[in-house]
C-alpha atoms as a PDB file:
ATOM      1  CA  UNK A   1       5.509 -19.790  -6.645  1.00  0.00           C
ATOM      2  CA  UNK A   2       6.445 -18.725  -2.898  1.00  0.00           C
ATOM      3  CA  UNK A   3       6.878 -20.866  -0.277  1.00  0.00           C
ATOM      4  CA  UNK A   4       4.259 -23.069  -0.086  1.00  0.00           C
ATOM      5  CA  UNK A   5       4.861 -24.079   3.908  1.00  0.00           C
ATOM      6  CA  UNK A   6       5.130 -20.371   4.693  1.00  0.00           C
ATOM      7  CA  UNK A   7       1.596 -19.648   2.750  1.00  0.00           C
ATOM      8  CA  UNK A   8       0.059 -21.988   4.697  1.00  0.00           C
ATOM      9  CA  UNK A   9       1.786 -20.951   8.212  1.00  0.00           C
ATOM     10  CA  UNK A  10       1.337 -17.726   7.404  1.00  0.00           C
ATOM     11  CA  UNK A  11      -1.662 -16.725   5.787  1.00  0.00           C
ATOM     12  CA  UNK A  12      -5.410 -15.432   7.671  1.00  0.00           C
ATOM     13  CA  UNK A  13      -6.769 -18.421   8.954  1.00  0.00           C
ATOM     14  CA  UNK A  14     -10.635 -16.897   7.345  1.00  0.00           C
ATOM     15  CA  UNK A  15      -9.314 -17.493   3.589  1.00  0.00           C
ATOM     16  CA  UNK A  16      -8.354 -21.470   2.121  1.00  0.00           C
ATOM     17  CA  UNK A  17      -5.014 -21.750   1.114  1.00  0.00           C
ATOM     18  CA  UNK A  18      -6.392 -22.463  -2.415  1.00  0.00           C
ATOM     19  CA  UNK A  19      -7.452 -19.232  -2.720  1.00  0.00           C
ATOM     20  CA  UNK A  20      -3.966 -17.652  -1.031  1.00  0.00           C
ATOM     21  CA  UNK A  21      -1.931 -19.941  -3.430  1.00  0.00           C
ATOM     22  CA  UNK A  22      -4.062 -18.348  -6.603  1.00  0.00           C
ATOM     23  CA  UNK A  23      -4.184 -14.600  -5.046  1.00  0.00           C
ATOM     24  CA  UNK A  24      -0.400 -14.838  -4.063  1.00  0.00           C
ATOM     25  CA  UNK A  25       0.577 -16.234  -7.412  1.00  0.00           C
ATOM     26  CA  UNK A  26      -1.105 -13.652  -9.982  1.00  0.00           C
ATOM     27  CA  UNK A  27      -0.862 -10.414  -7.279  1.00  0.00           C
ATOM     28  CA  UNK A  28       2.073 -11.002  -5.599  1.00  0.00           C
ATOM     29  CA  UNK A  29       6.174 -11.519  -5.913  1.00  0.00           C
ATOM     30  CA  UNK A  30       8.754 -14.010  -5.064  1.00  0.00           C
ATOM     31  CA  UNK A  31      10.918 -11.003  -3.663  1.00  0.00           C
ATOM     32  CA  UNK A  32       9.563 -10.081  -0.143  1.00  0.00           C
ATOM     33  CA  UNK A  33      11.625  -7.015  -0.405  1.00  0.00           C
ATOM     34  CA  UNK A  34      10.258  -5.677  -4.191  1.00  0.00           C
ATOM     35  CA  UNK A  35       8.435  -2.515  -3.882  1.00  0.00           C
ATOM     36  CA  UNK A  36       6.552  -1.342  -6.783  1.00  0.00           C
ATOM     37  CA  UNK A  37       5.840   2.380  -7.562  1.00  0.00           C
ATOM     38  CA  UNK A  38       3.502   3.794  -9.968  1.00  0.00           C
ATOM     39  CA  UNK A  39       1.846   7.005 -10.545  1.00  0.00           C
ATOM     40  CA  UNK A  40      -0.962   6.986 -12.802  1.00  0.00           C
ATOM     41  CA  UNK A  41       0.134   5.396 -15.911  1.00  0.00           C
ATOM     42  CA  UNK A  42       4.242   5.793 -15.112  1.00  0.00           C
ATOM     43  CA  UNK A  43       6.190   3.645 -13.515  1.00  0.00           C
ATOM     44  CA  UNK A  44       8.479   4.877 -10.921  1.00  0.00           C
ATOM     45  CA  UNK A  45      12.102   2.463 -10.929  1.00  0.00           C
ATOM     46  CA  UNK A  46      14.287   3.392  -8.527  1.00  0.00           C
ATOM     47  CA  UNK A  47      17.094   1.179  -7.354  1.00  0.00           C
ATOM     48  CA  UNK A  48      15.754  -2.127  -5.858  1.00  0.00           C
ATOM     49  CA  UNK A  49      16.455  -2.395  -2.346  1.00  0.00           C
ATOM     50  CA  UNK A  50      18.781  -5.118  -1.155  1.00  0.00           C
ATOM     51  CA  UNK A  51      17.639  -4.620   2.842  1.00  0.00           C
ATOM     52  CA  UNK A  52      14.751  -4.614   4.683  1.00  0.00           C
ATOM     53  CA  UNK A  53      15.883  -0.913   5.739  1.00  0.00           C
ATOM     54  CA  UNK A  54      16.192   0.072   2.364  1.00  0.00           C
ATOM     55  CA  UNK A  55      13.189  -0.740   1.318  1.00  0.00           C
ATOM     56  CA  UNK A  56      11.260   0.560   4.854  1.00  0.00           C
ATOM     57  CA  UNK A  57      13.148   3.576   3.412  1.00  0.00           C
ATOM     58  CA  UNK A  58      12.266   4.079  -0.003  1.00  0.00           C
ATOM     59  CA  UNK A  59       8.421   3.398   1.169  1.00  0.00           C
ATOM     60  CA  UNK A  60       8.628   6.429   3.634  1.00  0.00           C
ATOM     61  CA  UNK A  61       9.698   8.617   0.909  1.00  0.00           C
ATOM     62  CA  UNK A  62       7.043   8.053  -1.849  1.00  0.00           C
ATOM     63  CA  UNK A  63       4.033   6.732   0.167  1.00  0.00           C
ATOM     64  CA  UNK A  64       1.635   9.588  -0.317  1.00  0.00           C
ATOM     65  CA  UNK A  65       3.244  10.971  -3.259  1.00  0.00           C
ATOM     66  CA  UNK A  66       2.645   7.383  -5.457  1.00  0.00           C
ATOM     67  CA  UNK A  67       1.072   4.046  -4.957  1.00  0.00           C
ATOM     68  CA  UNK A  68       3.483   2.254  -3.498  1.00  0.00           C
ATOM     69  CA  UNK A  69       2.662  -1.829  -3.029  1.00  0.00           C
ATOM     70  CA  UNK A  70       5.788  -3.907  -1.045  1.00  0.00           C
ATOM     71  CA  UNK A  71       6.580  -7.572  -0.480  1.00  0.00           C
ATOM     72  CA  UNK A  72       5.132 -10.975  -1.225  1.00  0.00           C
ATOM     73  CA  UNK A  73       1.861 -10.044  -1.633  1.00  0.00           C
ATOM     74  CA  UNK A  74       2.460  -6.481  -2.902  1.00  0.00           C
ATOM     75  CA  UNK A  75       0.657  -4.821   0.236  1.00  0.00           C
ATOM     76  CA  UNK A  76      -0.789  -1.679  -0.337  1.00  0.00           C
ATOM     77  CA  UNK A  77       1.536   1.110   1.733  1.00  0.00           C
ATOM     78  CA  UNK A  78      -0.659   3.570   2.928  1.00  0.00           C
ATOM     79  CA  UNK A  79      -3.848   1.790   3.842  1.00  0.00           C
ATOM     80  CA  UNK A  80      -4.247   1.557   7.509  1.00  0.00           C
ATOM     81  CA  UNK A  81      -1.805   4.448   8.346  1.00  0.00           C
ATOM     82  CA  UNK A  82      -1.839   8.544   9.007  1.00  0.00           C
ATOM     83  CA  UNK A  83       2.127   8.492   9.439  1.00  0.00           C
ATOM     84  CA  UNK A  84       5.097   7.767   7.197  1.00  0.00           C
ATOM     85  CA  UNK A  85       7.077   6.426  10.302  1.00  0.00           C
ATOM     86  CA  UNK A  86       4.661   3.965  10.708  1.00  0.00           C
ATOM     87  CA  UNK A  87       6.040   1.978   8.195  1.00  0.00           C
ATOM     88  CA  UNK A  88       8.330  -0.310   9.303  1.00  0.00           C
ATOM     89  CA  UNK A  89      10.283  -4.060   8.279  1.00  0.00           C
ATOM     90  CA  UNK A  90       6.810  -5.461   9.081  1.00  0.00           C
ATOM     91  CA  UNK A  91       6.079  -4.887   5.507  1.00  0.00           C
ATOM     92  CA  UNK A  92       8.777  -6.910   3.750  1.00  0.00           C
ATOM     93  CA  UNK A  93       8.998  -9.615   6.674  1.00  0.00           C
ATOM     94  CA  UNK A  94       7.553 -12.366   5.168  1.00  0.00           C
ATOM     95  CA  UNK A  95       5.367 -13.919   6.899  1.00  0.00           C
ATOM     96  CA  UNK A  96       3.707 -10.266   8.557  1.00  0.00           C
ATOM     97  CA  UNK A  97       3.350  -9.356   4.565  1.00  0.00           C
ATOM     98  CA  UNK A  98       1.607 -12.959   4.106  1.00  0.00           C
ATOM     99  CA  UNK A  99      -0.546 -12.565   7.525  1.00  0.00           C
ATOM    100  CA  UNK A 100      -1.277  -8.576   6.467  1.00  0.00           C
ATOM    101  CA  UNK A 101      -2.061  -9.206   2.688  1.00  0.00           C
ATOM    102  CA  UNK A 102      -4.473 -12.536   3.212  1.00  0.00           C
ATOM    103  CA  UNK A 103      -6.232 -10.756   5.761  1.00  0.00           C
ATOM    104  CA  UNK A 104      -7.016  -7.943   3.189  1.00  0.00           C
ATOM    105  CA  UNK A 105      -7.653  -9.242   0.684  1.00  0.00           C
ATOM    106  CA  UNK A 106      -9.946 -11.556   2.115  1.00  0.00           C
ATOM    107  CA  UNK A 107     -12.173  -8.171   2.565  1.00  0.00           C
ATOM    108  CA  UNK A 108     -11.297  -7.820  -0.866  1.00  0.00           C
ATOM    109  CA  UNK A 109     -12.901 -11.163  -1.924  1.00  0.00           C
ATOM    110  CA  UNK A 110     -15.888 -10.670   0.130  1.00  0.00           C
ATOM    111  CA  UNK A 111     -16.912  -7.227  -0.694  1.00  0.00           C
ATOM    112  CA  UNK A 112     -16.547  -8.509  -4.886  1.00  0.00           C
ATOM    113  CA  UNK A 113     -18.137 -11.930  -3.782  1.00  0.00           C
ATOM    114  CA  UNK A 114     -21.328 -10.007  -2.019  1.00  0.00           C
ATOM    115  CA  UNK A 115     -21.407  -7.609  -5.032  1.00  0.00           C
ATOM    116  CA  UNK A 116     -21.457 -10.640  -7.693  1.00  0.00           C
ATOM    117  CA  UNK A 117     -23.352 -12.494  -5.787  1.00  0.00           C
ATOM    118  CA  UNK A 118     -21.673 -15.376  -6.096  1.00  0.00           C
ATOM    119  CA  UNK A 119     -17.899 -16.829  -5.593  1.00  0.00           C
ATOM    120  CA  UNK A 120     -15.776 -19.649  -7.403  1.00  0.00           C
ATOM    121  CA  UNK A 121     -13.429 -18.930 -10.231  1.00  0.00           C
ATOM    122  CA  UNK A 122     -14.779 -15.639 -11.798  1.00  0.00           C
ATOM    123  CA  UNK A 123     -14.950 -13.922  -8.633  1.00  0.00           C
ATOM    124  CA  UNK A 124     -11.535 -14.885  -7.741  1.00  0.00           C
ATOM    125  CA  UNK A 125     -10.261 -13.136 -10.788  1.00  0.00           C
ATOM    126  CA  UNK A 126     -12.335 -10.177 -10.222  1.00  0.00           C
ATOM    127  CA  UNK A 127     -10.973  -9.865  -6.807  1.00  0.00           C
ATOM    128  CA  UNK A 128      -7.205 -10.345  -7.924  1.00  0.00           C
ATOM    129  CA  UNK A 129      -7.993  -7.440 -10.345  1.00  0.00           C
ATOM    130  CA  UNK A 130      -9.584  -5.053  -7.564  1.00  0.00           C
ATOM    131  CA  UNK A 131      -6.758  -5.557  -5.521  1.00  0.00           C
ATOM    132  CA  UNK A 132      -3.866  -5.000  -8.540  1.00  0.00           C
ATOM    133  CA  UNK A 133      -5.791  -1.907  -9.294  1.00  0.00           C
ATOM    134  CA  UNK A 134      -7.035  -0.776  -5.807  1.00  0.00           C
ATOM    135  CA  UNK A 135     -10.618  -0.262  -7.181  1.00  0.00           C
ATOM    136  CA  UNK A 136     -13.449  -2.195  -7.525  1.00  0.00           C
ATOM    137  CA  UNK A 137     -16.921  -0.251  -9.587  1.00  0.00           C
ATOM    138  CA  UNK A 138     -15.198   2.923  -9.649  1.00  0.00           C
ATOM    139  CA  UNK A 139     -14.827   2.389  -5.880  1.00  0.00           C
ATOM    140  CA  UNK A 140     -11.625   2.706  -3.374  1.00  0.00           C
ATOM    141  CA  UNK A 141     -11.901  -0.830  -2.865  1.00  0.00           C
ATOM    142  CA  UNK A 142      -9.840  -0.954   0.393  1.00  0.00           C
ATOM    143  CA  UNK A 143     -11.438   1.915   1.881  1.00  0.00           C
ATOM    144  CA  UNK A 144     -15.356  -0.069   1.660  1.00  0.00           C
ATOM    145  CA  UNK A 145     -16.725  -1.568   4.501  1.00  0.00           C
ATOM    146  CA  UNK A 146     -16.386  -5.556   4.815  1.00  0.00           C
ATOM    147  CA  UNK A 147     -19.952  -6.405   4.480  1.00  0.00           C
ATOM    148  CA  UNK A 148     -18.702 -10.167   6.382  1.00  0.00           C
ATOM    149  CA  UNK A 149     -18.681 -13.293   5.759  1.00  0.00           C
ATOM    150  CA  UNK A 150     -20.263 -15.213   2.708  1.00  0.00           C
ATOM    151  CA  UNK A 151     -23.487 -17.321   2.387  1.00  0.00           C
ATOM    152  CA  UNK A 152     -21.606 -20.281   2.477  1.00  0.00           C
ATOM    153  CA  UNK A 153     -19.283 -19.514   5.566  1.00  0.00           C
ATOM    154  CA  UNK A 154     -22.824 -18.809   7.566  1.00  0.00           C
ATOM    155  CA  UNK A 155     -24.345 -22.441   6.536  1.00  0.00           C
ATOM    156  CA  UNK A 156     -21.493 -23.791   7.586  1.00  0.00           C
ATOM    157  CA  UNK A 157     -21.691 -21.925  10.888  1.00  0.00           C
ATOM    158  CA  UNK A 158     -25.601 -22.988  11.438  1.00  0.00           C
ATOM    159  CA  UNK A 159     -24.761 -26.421  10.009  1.00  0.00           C
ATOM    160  CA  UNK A 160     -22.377 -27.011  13.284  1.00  0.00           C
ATOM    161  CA  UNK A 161     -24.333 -29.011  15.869  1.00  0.00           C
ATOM    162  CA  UNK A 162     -25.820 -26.913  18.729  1.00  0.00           C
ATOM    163  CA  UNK A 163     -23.757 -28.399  22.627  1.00  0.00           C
ATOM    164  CA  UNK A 164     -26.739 -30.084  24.300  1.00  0.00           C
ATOM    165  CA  UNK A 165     -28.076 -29.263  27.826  1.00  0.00           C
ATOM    166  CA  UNK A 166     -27.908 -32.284  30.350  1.00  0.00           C
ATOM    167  CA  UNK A 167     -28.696 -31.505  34.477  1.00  0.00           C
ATOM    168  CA  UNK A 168     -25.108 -32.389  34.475  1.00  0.00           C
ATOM    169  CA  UNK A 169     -24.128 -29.145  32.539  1.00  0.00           C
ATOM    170  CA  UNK A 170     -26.252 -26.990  33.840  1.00  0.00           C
ATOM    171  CA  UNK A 171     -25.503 -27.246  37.468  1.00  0.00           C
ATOM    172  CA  UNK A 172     -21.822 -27.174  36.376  1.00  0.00           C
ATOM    173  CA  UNK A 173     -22.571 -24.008  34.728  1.00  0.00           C
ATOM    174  CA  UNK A 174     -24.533 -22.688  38.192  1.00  0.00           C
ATOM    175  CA  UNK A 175     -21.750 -23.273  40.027  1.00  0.00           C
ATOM    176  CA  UNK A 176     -19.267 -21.572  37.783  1.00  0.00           C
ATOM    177  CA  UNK A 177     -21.165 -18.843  38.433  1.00  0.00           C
ATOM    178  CA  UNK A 178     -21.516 -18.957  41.792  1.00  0.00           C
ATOM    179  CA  UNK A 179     -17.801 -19.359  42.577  1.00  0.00           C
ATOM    180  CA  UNK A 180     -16.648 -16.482  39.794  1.00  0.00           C
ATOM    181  CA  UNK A 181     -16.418 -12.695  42.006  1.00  0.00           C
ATOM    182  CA  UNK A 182     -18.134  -9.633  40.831  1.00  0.00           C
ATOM    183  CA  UNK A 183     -15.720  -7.367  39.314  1.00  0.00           C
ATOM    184  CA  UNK A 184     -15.947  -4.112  41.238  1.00  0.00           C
ATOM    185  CA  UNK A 185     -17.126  -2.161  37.508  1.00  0.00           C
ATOM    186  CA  UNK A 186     -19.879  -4.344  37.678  1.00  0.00           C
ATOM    187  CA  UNK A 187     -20.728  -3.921  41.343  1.00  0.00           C
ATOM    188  CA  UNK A 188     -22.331  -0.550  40.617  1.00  0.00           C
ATOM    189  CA  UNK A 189     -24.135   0.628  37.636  1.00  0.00           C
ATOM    190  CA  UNK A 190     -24.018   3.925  38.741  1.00  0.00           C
ATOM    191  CA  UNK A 191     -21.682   6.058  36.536  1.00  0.00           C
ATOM    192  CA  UNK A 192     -21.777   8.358  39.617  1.00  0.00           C
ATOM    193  CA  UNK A 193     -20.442   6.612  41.809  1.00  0.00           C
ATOM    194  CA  UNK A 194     -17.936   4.777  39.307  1.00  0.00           C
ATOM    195  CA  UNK A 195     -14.444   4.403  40.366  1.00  0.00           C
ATOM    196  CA  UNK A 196     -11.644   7.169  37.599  1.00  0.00           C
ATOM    197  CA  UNK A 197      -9.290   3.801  36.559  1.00  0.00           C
ATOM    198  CA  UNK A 198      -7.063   6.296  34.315  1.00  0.00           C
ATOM    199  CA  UNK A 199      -5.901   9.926  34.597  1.00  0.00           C
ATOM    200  CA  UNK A 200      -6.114  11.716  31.221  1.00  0.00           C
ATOM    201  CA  UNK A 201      -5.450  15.090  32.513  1.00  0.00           C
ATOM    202  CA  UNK A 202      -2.092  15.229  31.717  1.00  0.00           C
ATOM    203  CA  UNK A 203      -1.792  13.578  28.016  1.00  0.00           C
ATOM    204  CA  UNK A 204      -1.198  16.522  25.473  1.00  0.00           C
ATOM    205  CA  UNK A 205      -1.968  15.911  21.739  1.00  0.00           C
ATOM    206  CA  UNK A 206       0.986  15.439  19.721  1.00  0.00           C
ATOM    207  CA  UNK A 207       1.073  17.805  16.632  1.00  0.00           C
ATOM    208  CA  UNK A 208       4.501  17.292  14.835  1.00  0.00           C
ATOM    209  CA  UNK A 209       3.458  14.088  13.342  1.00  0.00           C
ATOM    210  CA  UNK A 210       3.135  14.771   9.515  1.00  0.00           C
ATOM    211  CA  UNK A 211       0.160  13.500   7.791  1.00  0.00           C
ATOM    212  CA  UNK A 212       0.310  10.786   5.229  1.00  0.00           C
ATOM    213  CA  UNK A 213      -2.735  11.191   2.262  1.00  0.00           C
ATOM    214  CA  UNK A 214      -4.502   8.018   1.246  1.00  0.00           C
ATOM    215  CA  UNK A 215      -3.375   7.328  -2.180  1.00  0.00           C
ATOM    216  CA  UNK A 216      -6.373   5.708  -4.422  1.00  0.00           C
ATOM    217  CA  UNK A 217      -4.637   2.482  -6.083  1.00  0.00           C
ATOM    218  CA  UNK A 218      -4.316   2.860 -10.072  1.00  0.00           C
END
Protein backbone atom coordinates (compact mmCIF):
# COMPACT_ATOMS: atom_id res chain seq x y z
CA UNK A 1 0.00 0.00 0.00
CA UNK A 2 1.30 3.71 -0.79
CA UNK A 3 1.75 6.18 1.52
CA UNK A 4 -1.01 6.47 3.52
CA UNK A 5 -0.19 10.35 4.79
CA UNK A 6 0.43 11.29 1.16
CA UNK A 7 -3.17 9.67 0.06
CA UNK A 8 -4.74 11.62 2.38
CA UNK A 9 -2.67 15.03 1.67
CA UNK A 10 -2.92 14.42 -1.62
CA UNK A 11 -5.94 13.10 -2.93
CA UNK A 12 -9.42 15.33 -4.40
CA UNK A 13 -10.91 16.57 -1.46
CA UNK A 14 -14.76 15.35 -3.37
CA UNK A 15 -13.77 11.48 -2.87
CA UNK A 16 -13.25 9.75 1.08
CA UNK A 17 -10.03 8.47 1.56
CA UNK A 18 -11.73 5.03 1.97
CA UNK A 19 -12.54 4.97 -1.34
CA UNK A 20 -8.82 6.45 -2.55
CA UNK A 21 -7.16 3.79 -0.25
CA UNK A 22 -9.39 0.87 -2.17
CA UNK A 23 -9.09 2.61 -5.83
CA UNK A 24 -5.28 3.28 -5.25
CA UNK A 25 -4.67 -0.20 -3.96
CA UNK A 26 -6.33 -2.50 -6.80
CA UNK A 27 -5.62 0.32 -9.86
CA UNK A 28 -2.62 1.74 -8.96
CA UNK A 29 1.38 1.07 -8.14
CA UNK A 30 3.81 1.59 -5.42
CA UNK A 31 6.31 2.96 -8.17
CA UNK A 32 5.31 6.62 -9.00
CA UNK A 33 7.58 6.34 -11.91
CA UNK A 34 6.05 2.74 -13.55
CA UNK A 35 4.51 3.35 -16.82
CA UNK A 36 2.52 0.66 -18.29
CA UNK A 37 2.05 0.12 -22.10
CA UNK A 38 -0.34 -2.02 -23.81
CA UNK A 39 -1.77 -2.31 -27.17
CA UNK A 40 -4.73 -4.33 -27.49
CA UNK A 41 -4.00 -7.59 -25.99
CA UNK A 42 0.17 -7.10 -26.03
CA UNK A 43 2.05 -5.77 -23.65
CA UNK A 44 4.62 -3.31 -24.56
CA UNK A 45 8.03 -3.72 -21.88
CA UNK A 46 10.46 -1.46 -22.51
CA UNK A 47 13.16 -0.62 -20.02
CA UNK A 48 11.67 0.82 -16.75
CA UNK A 49 12.61 4.24 -16.24
CA UNK A 50 14.79 5.11 -13.29
CA UNK A 51 14.00 9.21 -13.66
CA UNK A 52 11.27 11.27 -13.79
CA UNK A 53 12.77 12.41 -17.33
CA UNK A 54 12.90 9.07 -18.47
CA UNK A 55 9.77 8.23 -17.94
CA UNK A 56 8.23 11.97 -19.20
CA UNK A 57 10.24 10.53 -22.13
CA UNK A 58 9.15 7.22 -22.89
CA UNK A 59 5.36 8.66 -22.44
CA UNK A 60 6.00 11.24 -25.31
CA UNK A 61 7.03 8.55 -27.55
CA UNK A 62 4.14 5.99 -27.34
CA UNK A 63 1.19 8.17 -26.15
CA UNK A 64 -1.00 8.02 -29.20
CA UNK A 65 0.49 5.02 -30.62
CA UNK A 66 -0.56 2.71 -27.21
CA UNK A 67 -2.35 3.18 -23.98
CA UNK A 68 0.01 4.35 -21.93
CA UNK A 69 -1.10 4.69 -17.91
CA UNK A 70 1.98 6.31 -15.49
CA UNK A 71 2.52 6.64 -11.75
CA UNK A 72 0.75 5.85 -8.51
CA UNK A 73 -2.46 5.75 -9.71
CA UNK A 74 -1.67 4.61 -13.28
CA UNK A 75 -3.09 7.95 -14.90
CA UNK A 76 -4.32 7.65 -18.17
CA UNK A 77 -1.63 9.66 -20.66
CA UNK A 78 -3.52 11.14 -23.21
CA UNK A 79 -6.76 12.22 -21.64
CA UNK A 80 -6.90 15.89 -21.24
CA UNK A 81 -4.18 16.67 -23.88
CA UNK A 82 -3.83 17.53 -27.93
CA UNK A 83 0.14 17.64 -27.55
CA UNK A 84 2.87 15.14 -26.72
CA UNK A 85 4.96 18.01 -25.06
CA UNK A 86 2.39 18.48 -22.78
CA UNK A 87 3.41 15.78 -20.83
CA UNK A 88 5.58 16.59 -18.32
CA UNK A 89 7.14 15.23 -14.49
CA UNK A 90 3.64 16.24 -13.32
CA UNK A 91 2.69 12.77 -14.14
CA UNK A 92 5.07 10.71 -12.01
CA UNK A 93 5.30 13.47 -9.14
CA UNK A 94 3.52 11.95 -6.60
CA UNK A 95 1.36 13.78 -5.12
CA UNK A 96 0.13 15.74 -8.80
CA UNK A 97 -0.46 11.83 -9.95
CA UNK A 98 -2.51 11.34 -6.52
CA UNK A 99 -4.36 14.94 -6.89
CA UNK A 100 -4.85 14.13 -10.98
CA UNK A 101 -5.96 10.40 -10.61
CA UNK A 102 -8.59 10.96 -7.46
CA UNK A 103 -10.00 13.72 -9.23
CA UNK A 104 -10.75 11.36 -12.23
CA UNK A 105 -11.67 8.85 -11.12
CA UNK A 106 -14.03 10.35 -8.91
CA UNK A 107 -15.94 11.13 -12.43
CA UNK A 108 -15.30 7.66 -12.90
CA UNK A 109 -17.24 6.58 -9.75
CA UNK A 110 -20.02 8.88 -10.36
CA UNK A 111 -20.82 8.31 -13.91
CA UNK A 112 -20.88 4.05 -12.83
CA UNK A 113 -22.65 5.11 -9.49
CA UNK A 114 -25.53 7.21 -11.56
CA UNK A 115 -25.64 4.33 -14.11
CA UNK A 116 -26.14 1.54 -11.24
CA UNK A 117 -28.03 3.50 -9.44
CA UNK A 118 -26.62 2.92 -6.46
CA UNK A 119 -22.95 3.05 -4.69
CA UNK A 120 -21.20 0.95 -1.82
CA UNK A 121 -19.02 -2.02 -2.51
CA UNK A 122 -20.22 -3.32 -5.97
CA UNK A 123 -20.01 -0.07 -7.52
CA UNK A 124 -16.63 0.50 -6.25
CA UNK A 125 -15.45 -2.55 -8.06
CA UNK A 126 -17.23 -1.68 -11.14
CA UNK A 127 -15.59 1.62 -11.16
CA UNK A 128 -11.97 0.19 -10.45
CA UNK A 129 -12.70 -2.02 -13.53
CA UNK A 130 -13.88 0.99 -15.88
CA UNK A 131 -10.96 2.78 -15.05
CA UNK A 132 -8.26 -0.43 -15.55
CA UNK A 133 -9.98 -0.88 -18.82
CA UNK A 134 -10.87 2.74 -19.85
CA UNK A 135 -14.49 1.68 -20.71
CA UNK A 136 -17.48 1.47 -19.02
CA UNK A 137 -20.93 -0.21 -21.34
CA UNK A 138 -18.97 -0.26 -24.37
CA UNK A 139 -18.36 3.44 -23.60
CA UNK A 140 -14.96 5.70 -23.54
CA UNK A 141 -15.48 6.06 -20.01
CA UNK A 142 -13.20 9.13 -19.55
CA UNK A 143 -14.44 10.88 -22.45
CA UNK A 144 -18.52 10.87 -20.79
CA UNK A 145 -19.78 13.74 -19.25
CA UNK A 146 -19.74 13.83 -15.24
CA UNK A 147 -23.38 13.74 -14.68
CA UNK A 148 -22.30 15.36 -10.74
CA UNK A 149 -22.58 14.59 -7.66
CA UNK A 150 -24.54 11.58 -6.03
CA UNK A 151 -27.94 11.42 -4.20
CA UNK A 152 -26.30 11.22 -1.10
CA UNK A 153 -23.70 14.14 -1.52
CA UNK A 154 -27.01 16.45 -2.39
CA UNK A 155 -28.89 15.37 1.05
CA UNK A 156 -26.09 16.13 2.67
CA UNK A 157 -25.88 19.52 0.98
CA UNK A 158 -29.81 20.33 1.77
CA UNK A 159 -29.36 18.67 5.17
CA UNK A 160 -26.79 21.71 6.12
CA UNK A 161 -28.71 24.35 8.10
CA UNK A 162 -29.80 27.41 6.05
CA UNK A 163 -27.57 31.06 7.90
CA UNK A 164 -30.55 32.88 9.44
CA UNK A 165 -31.54 36.54 8.71
CA UNK A 166 -31.43 38.89 11.87
CA UNK A 167 -31.84 43.10 11.25
CA UNK A 168 -28.34 42.77 12.41
CA UNK A 169 -27.25 40.92 9.15
CA UNK A 170 -29.09 42.49 6.91
CA UNK A 171 -28.10 46.03 7.42
CA UNK A 172 -24.51 44.65 7.57
CA UNK A 173 -25.13 43.23 4.27
CA UNK A 174 -26.71 46.89 3.00
CA UNK A 175 -23.85 48.47 3.89
CA UNK A 176 -21.41 46.12 2.27
CA UNK A 177 -23.03 47.05 -0.56
CA UNK A 178 -23.14 50.42 -0.29
CA UNK A 179 -19.42 50.88 0.44
CA UNK A 180 -18.25 48.16 -2.49
CA UNK A 181 -17.55 50.52 -6.12
CA UNK A 182 -19.09 49.64 -9.37
CA UNK A 183 -16.63 48.04 -11.52
CA UNK A 184 -16.44 50.13 -14.67
CA UNK A 185 -17.74 46.61 -16.91
CA UNK A 186 -20.64 46.89 -14.94
CA UNK A 187 -21.17 50.63 -15.22
CA UNK A 188 -22.55 50.19 -18.74
CA UNK A 189 -24.47 47.42 -20.22
CA UNK A 190 -24.00 48.67 -23.43
CA UNK A 191 -21.67 46.40 -25.49
CA UNK A 192 -21.35 49.58 -27.62
CA UNK A 193 -20.00 51.57 -25.66
CA UNK A 194 -17.85 48.80 -23.78
CA UNK A 195 -14.33 49.55 -23.08
CA UNK A 196 -11.53 46.71 -25.77
CA UNK A 197 -9.54 45.32 -22.29
CA UNK A 198 -7.29 43.03 -24.72
CA UNK A 199 -5.82 43.39 -28.23
CA UNK A 200 -6.15 40.14 -30.21
CA UNK A 201 -5.11 41.53 -33.45
CA UNK A 202 -1.83 40.48 -33.38
CA UNK A 203 -1.94 36.69 -31.91
CA UNK A 204 -1.30 34.25 -34.93
CA UNK A 205 -2.40 30.57 -34.58
CA UNK A 206 0.34 28.30 -34.00
CA UNK A 207 0.39 25.33 -36.51
CA UNK A 208 3.62 23.24 -35.84
CA UNK A 209 2.21 21.69 -32.81
CA UNK A 210 1.66 17.93 -33.72
CA UNK A 211 -1.53 16.39 -32.77
CA UNK A 212 -1.80 13.70 -30.20
CA UNK A 213 -5.01 11.01 -31.00
CA UNK A 214 -7.10 9.98 -28.03
CA UNK A 215 -6.30 6.45 -27.44
CA UNK A 216 -9.58 4.38 -26.18
CA UNK A 217 -8.24 2.43 -22.92
CA UNK A 218 -8.19 -1.55 -23.49
Amino acid sequence: MFDVALIQQCADPGIEIAIVERFIAEAGSDNPLKVTITSGNRVILPEPPKTQEAAVRLMQRFVGEATVRVGVTQFPVGYGITDATQITTNYVDPCENIRMGTALFGKVYRIVSHASGGNGGPVLGEAIDAWRTGTFRDDYVFGLPDPGPLAEELQEEAAQPAELETPETVDAQQQDDANTPVPPALESADPNTAGIRIDLSNLKGDSSAAVVPKQQEN
